[in-house]
N, C-alpha and C. Protein backbone atom coordinates (compact mmCIF):
# COMPACT_ATOMS: atom_id res chain seq x y z
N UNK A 1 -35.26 -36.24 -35.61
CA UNK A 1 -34.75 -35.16 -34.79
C UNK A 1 -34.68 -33.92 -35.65
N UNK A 2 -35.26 -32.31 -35.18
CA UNK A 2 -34.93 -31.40 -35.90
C UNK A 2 -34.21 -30.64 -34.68
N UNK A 3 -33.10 -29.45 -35.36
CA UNK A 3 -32.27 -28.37 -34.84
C UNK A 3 -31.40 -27.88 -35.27
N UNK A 4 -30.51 -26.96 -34.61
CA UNK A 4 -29.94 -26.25 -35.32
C UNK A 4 -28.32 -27.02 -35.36
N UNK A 5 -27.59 -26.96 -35.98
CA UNK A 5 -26.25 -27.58 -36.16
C UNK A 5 -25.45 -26.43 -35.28
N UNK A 6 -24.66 -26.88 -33.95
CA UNK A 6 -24.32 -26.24 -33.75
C UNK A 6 -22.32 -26.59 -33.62
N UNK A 7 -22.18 -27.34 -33.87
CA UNK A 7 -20.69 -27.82 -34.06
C UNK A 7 -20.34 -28.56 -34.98
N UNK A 8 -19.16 -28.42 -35.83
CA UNK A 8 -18.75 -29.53 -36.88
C UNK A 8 -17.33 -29.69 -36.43
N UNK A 9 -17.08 -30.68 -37.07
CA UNK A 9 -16.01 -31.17 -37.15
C UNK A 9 -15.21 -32.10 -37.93
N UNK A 10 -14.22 -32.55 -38.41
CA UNK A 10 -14.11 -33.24 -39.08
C UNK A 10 -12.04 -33.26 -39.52
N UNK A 11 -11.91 -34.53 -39.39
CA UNK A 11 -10.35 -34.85 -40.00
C UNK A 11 -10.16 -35.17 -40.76
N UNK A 12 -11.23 -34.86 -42.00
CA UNK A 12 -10.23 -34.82 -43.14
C UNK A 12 -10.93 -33.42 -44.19
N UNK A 13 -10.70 -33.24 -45.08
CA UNK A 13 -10.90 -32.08 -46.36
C UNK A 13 -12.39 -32.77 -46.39
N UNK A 14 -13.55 -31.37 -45.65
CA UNK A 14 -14.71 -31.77 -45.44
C UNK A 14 -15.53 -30.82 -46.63
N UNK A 15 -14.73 -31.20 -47.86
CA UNK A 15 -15.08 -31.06 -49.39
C UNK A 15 -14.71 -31.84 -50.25
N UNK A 16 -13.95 -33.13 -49.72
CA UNK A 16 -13.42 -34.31 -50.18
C UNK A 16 -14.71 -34.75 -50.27
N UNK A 17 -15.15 -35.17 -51.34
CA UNK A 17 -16.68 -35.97 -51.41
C UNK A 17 -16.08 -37.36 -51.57
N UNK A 18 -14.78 -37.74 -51.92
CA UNK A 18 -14.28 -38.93 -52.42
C UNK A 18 -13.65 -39.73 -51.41
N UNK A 19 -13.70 -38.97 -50.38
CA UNK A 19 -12.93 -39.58 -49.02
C UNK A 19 -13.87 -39.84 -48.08
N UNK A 20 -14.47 -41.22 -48.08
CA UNK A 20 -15.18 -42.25 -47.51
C UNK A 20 -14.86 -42.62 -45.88
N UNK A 21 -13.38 -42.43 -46.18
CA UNK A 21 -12.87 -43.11 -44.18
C UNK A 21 -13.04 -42.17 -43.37
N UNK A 22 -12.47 -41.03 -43.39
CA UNK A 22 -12.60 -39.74 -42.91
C UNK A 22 -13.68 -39.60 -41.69
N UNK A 23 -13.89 -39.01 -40.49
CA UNK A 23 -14.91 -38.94 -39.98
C UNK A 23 -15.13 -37.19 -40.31
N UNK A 24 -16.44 -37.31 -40.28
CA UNK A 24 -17.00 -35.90 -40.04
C UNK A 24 -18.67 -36.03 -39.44
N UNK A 25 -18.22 -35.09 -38.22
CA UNK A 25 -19.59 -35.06 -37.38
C UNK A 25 -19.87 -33.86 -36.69
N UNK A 26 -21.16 -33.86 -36.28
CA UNK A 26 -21.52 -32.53 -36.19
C UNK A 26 -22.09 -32.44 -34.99
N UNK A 27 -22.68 -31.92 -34.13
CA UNK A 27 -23.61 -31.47 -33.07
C UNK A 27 -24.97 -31.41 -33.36
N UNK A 28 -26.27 -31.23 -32.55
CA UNK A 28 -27.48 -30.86 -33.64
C UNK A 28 -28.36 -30.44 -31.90
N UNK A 29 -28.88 -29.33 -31.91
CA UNK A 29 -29.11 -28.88 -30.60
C UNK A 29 -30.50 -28.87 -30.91
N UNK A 30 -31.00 -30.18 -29.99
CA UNK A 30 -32.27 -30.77 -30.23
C UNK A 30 -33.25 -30.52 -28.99
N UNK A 31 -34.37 -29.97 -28.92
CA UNK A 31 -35.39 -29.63 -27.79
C UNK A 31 -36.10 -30.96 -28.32
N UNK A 32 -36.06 -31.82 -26.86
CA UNK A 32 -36.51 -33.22 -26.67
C UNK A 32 -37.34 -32.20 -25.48
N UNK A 33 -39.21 -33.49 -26.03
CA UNK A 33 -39.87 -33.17 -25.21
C UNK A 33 -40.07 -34.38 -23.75
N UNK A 34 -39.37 -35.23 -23.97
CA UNK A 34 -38.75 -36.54 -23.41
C UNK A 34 -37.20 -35.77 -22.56
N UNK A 35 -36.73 -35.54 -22.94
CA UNK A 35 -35.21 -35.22 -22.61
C UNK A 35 -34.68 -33.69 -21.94
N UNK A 36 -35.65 -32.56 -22.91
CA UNK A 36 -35.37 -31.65 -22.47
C UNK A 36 -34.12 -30.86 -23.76
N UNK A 37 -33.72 -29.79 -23.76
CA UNK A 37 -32.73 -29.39 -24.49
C UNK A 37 -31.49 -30.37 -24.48
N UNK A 38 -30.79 -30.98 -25.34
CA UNK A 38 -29.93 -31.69 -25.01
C UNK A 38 -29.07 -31.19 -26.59
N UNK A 39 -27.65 -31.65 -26.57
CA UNK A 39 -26.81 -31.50 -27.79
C UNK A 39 -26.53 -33.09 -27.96
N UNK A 40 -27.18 -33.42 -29.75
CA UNK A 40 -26.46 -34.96 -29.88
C UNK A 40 -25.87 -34.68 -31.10
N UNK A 41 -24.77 -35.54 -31.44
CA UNK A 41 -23.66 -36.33 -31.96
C UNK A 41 -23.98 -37.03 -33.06
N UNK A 42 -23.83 -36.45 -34.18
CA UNK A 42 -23.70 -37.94 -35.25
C UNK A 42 -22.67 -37.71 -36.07
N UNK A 43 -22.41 -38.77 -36.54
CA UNK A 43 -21.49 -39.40 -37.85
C UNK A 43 -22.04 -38.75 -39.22
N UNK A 44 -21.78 -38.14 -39.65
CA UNK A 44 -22.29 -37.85 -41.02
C UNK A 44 -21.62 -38.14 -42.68
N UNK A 45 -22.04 -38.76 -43.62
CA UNK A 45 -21.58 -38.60 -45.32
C UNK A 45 -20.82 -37.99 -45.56
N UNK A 46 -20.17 -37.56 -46.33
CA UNK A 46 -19.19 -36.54 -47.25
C UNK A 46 -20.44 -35.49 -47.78
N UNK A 47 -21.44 -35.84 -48.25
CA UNK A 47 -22.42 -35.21 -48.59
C UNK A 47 -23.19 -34.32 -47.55
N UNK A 48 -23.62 -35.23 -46.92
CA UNK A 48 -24.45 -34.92 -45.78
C UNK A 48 -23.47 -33.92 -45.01
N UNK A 49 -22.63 -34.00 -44.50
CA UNK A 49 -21.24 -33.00 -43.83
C UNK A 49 -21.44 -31.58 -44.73
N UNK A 50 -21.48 -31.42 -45.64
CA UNK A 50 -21.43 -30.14 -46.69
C UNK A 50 -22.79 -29.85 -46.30
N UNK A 51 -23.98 -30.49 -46.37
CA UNK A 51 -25.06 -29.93 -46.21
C UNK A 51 -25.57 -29.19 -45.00
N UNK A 52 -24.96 -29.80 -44.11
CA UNK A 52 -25.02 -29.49 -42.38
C UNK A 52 -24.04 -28.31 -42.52
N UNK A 53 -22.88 -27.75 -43.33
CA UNK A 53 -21.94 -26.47 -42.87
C UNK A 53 -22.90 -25.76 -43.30
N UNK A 54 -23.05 -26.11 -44.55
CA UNK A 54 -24.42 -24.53 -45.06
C UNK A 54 -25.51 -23.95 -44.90
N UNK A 55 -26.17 -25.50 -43.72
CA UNK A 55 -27.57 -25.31 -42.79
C UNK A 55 -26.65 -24.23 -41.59
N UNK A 56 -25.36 -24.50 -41.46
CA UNK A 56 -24.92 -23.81 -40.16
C UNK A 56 -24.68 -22.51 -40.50
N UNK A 57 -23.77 -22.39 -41.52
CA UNK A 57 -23.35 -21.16 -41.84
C UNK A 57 -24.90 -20.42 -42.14
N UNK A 58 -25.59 -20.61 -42.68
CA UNK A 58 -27.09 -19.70 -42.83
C UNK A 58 -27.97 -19.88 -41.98
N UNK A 59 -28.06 -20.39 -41.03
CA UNK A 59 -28.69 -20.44 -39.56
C UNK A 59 -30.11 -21.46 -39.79
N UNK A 60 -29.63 -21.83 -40.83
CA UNK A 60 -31.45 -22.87 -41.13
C UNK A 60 -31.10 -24.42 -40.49
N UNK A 61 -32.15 -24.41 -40.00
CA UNK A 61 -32.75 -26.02 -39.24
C UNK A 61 -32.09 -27.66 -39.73
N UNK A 62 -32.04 -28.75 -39.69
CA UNK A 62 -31.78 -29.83 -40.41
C UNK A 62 -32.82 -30.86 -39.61
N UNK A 63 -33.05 -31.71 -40.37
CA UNK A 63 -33.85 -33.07 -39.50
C UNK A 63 -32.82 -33.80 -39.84
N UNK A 64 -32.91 -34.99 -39.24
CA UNK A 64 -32.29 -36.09 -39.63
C UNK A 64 -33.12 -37.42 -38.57
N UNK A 65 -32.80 -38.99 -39.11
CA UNK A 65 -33.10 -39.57 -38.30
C UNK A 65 -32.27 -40.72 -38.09
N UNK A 66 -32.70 -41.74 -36.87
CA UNK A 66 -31.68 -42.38 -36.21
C UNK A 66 -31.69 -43.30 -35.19
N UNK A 67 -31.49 -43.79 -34.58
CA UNK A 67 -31.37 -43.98 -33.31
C UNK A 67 -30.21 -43.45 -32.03
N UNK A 68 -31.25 -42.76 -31.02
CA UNK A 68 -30.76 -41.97 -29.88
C UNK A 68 -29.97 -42.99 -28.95
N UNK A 69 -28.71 -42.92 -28.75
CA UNK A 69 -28.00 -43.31 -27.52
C UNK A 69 -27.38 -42.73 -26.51
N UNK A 70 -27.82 -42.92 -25.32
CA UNK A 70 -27.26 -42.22 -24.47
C UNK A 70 -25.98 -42.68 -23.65
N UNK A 71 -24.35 -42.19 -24.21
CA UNK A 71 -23.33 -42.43 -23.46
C UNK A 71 -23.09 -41.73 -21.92
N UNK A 72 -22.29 -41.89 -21.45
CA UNK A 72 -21.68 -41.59 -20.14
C UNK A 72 -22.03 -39.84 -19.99
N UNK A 73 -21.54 -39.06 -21.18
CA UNK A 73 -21.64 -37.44 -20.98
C UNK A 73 -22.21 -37.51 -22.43
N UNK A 74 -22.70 -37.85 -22.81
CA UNK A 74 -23.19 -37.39 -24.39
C UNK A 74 -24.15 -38.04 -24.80
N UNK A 75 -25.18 -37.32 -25.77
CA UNK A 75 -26.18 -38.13 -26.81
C UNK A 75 -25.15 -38.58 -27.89
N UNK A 76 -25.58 -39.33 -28.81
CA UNK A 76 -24.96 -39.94 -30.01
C UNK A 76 -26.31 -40.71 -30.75
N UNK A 77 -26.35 -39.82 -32.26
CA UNK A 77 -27.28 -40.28 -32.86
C UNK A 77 -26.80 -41.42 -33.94
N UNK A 78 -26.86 -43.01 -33.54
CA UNK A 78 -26.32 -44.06 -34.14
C UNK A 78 -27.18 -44.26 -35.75
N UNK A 79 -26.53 -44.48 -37.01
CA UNK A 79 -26.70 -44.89 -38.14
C UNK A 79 -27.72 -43.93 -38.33
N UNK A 80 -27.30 -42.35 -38.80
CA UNK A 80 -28.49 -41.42 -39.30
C UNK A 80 -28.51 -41.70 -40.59
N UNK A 81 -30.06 -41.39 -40.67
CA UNK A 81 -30.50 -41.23 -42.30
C UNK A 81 -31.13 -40.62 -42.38
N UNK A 82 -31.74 -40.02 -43.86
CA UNK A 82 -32.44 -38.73 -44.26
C UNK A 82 -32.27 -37.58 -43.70
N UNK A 83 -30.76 -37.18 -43.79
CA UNK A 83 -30.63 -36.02 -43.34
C UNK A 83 -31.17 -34.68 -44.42
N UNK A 84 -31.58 -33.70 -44.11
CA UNK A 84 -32.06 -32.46 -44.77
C UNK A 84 -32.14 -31.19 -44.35
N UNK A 85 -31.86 -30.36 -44.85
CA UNK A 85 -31.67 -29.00 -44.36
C UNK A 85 -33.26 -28.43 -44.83
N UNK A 86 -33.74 -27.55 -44.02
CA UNK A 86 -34.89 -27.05 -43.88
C UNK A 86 -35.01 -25.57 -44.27
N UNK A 87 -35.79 -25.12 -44.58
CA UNK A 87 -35.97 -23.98 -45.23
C UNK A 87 -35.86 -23.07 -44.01
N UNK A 88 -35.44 -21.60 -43.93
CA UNK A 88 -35.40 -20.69 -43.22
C UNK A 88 -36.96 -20.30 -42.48
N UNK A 89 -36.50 -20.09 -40.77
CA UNK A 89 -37.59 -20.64 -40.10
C UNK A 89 -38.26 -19.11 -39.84
């Protein structure tokens, strides 16, 4: 999946790299050529969380991958990996 991060969130100190339980997740506003514009949901690292504020805060792209689930009102991208922030588009 590539897009732009458009929500974060997170309950705990999402600069705590050492705090493992914590959730932090983000939004990622993905043009599916299957789906259509849609906003999905993932779980993200302590790492990965820092990388996604600074793709947001500077307006650059991220991929990541996963598997797509579709809940009741929401996408949710289950067990992402290789997340990466993309160079300015």
């Amino acid at each position: 999946m590539f897009g732009r991060v458009t929500r974060l969130a997170s309950d705990v100190d999402p600069s705590d790299l050492t705090d493992m339980l914590g959730e932090r997740e983000v939004a990622i506003h993905w043009s599916s050529e299957v789906y259509g514009d849609i906003s999905v949901r993932a779980s993200l690292s302590p790492q990965d969380y820092l990388a996604a504020l600074d793709a947001h805060a500077s307006g650059r792209p991220v991929e990541v991958s996963g598997t797509l689930e579709r809940l009741p009102r929401s996408w949710v991208l289950i067990s992402p990996s290789s997340f990466s922030v993309k160079g300015s588009e």
